[in-house]
Structures are given as structure tokens and as C-alpha cells.
C-alpha atoms as a PDB file:
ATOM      1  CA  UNK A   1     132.725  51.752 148.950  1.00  0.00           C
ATOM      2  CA  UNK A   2     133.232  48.097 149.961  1.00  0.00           C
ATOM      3  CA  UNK A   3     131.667  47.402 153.144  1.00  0.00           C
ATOM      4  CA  UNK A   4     131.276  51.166 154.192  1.00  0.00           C
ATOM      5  CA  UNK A   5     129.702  51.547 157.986  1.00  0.00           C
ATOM      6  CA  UNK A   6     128.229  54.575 159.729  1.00  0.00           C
ATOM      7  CA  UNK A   7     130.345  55.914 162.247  1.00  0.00           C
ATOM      8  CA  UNK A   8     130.470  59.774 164.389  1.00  0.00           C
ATOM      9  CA  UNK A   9     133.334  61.635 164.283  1.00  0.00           C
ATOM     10  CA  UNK A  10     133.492  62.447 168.257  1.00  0.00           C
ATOM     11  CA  UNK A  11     135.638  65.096 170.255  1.00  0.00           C
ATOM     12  CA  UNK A  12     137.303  62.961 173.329  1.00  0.00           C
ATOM     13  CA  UNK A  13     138.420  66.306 174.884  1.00  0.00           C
ATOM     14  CA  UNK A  14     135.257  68.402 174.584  1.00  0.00           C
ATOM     15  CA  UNK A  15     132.565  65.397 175.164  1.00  0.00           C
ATOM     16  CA  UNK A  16     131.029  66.439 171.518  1.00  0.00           C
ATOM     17  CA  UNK A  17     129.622  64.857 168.271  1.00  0.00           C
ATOM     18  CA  UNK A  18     131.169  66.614 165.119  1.00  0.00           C
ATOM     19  CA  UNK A  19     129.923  64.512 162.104  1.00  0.00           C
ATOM     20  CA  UNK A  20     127.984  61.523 161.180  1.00  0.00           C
ATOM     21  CA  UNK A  21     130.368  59.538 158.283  1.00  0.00           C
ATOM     22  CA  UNK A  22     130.306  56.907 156.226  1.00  0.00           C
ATOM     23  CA  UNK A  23     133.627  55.145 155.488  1.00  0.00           C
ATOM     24  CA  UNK A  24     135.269  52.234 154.974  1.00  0.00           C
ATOM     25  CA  UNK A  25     138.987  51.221 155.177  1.00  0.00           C
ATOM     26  CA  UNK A  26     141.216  51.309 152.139  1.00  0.00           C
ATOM     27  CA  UNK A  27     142.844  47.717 151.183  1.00  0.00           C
ATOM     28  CA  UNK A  28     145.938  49.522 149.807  1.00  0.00           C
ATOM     29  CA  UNK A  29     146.847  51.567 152.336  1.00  0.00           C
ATOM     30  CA  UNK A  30     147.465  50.346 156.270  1.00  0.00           C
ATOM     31  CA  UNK A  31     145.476  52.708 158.396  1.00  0.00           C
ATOM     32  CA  UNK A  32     144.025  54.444 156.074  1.00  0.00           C
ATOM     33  CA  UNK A  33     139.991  55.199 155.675  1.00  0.00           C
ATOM     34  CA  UNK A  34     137.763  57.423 153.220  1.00  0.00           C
ATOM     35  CA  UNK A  35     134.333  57.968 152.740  1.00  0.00           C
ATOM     36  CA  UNK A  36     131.863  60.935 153.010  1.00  0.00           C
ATOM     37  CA  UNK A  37     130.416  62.802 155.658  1.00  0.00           C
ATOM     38  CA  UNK A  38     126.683  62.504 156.135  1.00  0.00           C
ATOM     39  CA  UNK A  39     125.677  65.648 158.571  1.00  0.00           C
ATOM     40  CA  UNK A  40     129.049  68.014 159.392  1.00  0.00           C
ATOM     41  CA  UNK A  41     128.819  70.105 162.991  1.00  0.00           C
ATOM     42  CA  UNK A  42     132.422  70.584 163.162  1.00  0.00           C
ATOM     43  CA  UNK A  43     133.152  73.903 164.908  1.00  0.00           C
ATOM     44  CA  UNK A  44     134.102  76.505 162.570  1.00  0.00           C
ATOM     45  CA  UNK A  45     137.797  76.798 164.262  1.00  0.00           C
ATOM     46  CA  UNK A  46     138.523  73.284 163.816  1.00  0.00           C
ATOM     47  CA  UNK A  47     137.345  73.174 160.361  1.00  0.00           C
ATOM     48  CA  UNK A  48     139.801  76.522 159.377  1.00  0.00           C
ATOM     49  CA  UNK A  49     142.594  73.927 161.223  1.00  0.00           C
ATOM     50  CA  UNK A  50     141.902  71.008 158.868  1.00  0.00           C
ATOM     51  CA  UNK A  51     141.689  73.059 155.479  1.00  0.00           C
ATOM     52  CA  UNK A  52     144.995  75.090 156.754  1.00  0.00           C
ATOM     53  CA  UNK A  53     146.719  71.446 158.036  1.00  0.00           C
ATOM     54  CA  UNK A  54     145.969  70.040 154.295  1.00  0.00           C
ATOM     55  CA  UNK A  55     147.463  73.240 152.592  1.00  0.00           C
ATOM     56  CA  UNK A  56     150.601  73.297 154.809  1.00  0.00           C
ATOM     57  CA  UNK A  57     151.025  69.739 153.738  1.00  0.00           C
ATOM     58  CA  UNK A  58     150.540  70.285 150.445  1.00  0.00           C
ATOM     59  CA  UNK A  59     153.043  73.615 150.082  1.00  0.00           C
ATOM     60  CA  UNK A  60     155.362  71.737 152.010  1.00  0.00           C
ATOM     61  CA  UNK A  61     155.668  74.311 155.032  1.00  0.00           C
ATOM     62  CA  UNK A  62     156.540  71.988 157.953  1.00  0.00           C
ATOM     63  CA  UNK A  63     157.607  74.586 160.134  1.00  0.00           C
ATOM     64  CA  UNK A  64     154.139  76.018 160.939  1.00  0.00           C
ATOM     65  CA  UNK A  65     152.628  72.424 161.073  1.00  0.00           C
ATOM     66  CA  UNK A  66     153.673  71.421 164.512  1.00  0.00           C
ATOM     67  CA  UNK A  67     151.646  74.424 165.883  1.00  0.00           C
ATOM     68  CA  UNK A  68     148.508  73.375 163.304  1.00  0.00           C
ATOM     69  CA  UNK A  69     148.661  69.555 164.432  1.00  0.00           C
ATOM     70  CA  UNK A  70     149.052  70.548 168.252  1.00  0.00           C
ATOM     71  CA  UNK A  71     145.953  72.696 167.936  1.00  0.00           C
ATOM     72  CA  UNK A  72     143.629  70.290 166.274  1.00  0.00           C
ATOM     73  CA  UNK A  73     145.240  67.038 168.882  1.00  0.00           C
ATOM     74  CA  UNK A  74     143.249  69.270 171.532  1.00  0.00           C
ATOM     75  CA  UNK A  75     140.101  68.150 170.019  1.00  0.00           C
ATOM     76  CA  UNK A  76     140.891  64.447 170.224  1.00  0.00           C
ATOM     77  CA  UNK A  77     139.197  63.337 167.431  1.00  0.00           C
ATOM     78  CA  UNK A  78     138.009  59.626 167.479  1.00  0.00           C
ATOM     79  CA  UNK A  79     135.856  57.462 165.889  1.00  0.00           C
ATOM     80  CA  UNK A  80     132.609  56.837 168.509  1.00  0.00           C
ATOM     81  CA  UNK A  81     132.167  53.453 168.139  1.00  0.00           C
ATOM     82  CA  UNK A  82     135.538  52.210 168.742  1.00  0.00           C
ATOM     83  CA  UNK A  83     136.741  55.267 170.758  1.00  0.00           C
ATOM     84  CA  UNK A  84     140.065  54.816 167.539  1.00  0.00           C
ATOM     85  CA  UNK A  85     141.727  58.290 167.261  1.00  0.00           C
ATOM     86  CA  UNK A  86     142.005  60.028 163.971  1.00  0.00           C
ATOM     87  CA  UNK A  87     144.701  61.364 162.123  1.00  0.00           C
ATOM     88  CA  UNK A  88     145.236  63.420 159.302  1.00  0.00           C
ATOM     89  CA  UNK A  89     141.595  64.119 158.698  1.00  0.00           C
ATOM     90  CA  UNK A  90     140.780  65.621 155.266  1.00  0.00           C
ATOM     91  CA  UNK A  91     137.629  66.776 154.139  1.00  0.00           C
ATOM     92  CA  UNK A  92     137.166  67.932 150.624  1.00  0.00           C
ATOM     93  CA  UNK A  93     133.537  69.142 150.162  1.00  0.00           C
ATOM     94  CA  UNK A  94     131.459  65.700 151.216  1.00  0.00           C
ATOM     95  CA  UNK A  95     134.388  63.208 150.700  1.00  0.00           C
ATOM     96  CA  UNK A  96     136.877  62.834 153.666  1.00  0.00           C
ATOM     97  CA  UNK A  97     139.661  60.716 154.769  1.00  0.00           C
ATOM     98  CA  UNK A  98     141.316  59.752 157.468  1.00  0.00           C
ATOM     99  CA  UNK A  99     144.337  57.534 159.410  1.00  0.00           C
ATOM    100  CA  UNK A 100     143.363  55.474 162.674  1.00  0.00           C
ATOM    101  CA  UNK A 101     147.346  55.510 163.002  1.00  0.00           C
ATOM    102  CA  UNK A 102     149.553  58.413 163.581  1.00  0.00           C
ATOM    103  CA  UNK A 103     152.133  57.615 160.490  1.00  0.00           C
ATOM    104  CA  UNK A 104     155.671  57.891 160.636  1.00  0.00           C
ATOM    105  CA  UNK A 105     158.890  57.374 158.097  1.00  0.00           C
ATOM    106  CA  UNK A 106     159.351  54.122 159.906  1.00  0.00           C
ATOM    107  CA  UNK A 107     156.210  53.082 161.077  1.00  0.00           C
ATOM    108  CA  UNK A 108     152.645  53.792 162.875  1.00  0.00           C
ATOM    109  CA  UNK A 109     151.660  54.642 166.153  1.00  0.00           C
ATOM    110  CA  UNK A 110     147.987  54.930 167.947  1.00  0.00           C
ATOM    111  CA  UNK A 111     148.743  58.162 169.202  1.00  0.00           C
ATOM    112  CA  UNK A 112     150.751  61.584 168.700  1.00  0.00           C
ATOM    113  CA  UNK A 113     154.670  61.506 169.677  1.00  0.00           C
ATOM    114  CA  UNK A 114     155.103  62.588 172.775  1.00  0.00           C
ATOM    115  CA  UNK A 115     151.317  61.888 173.971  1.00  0.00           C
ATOM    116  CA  UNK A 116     151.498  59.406 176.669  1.00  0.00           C
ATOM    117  CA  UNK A 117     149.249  56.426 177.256  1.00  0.00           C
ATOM    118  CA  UNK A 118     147.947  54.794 180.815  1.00  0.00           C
ATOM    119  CA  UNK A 119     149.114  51.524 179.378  1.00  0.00           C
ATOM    120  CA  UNK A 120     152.430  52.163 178.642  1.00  0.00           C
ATOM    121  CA  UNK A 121     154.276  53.467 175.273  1.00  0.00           C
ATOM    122  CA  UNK A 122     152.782  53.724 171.542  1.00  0.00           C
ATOM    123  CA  UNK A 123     152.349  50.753 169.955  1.00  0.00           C
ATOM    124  CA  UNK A 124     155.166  51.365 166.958  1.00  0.00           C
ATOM    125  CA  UNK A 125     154.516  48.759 163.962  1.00  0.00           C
ATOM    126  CA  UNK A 126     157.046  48.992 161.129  1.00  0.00           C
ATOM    127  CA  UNK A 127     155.834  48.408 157.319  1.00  0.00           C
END
């Protein structure tokens, strides 16, 4: 991993620590970081959340993902050193990935649709 850093994965919501990574960001793909996960204290729930949000993305069953992706926006998962959200976080054994953009057909933003921000709308940036 090319210049890889140490970073917690940190609930916003619930004042927590749920993993010490490593990661770096990809230079293909805006937004878009992998690495591994050093020491994993995720709570059980939100770990059943991830592994079902990755299989309902994979089978293609979008109409139970809005209620998967609501539960696990309660946790507000962000990186602790930059306080970035995270989106779409995968973990497959040690190896994990993530987006610090919420991704769209047309675009990114910094936060769910429909979440609102004290500093006005979602940044939107078009590819």
C-alpha cells in the first residue's frame, strides 16, 4: 500500500472507537480507500449490518437496502483523525474498504441524501 497511514474507525453518534486501520487512498478511484484493519471492536450488530449491506449489494436487492444503510448511518462512522465520514464500508476478513464520499450516478456527496449539514447543503461534485 502506497503511503498507507494509521487511522480509527470512530462512531460520531455513540462517542466510540471501533477499529484501528491501516489504509491508504486508491489513485484510480475518487473517494475511494482500502487497507486492513489492525484491532476490530465493532459491535456485533453493526458488523451483521455491513456483511448483510455487502450481500444486498451484491444480489442486487435494493429494496431492503434503504432500511440496511439507514441503520448503519446511526453509527456515524468517521475516520478519527479527520472527523471524514465513511461510506460503504466493507470488510472481508482483515482487508476493508471504504468511500469518504457518499457516491451517486452523477456525482459525490460528504454526507447521506437527505442528512442535513450546519453549513448548508452537500457538497455535490460531478465526475
Amino acid at each position: 500500500m502506497d503511503h498507507a497511514q494509521k487511522d480509527y474507525i470512530i462512531s460520531g453518534s455513540r462517542a466510540e472507537r471501533y477499529a484501528c486501520i491501516e489504509y491508504a487512498p486508491s489513485h484510480e478511484i475518487e473517494y475511494y480507500c482500502y487497507g486492513r484493519m489492525i484491532e476490530n471492536r465493532m459491535p456485533a450488530r453493526l458488523e451483521w449490518l455491513l456483511h448483510e449491506h455487502g450481500e444486498l449489494v451484491r444480489q442486487v436487492v435494493l429494496t431492503l437496502l434503504d432500511d440496511v444503510e439507514e441503520e448503519i448511518r446511526t453509527y456515524d462512522l468517521r475516520l478519527e483523525s479527520t472527523g471524514q465520514k465513511i461510506f460503504d464500508l466493507t470488510i472481508i476478513g482483515e482487508d476493508l474498504s471504504f468511500f469518504t464520499r457518499y457516491a451517486l450516478s452523477d456525482g459525490y456527496l460528504e454526507q447521506y441524501p437527505g442528512d442535513d449539514l450546519p453549513n448548508g447543503p452537500a457538497e455535490k461534485k460531478s465526475s
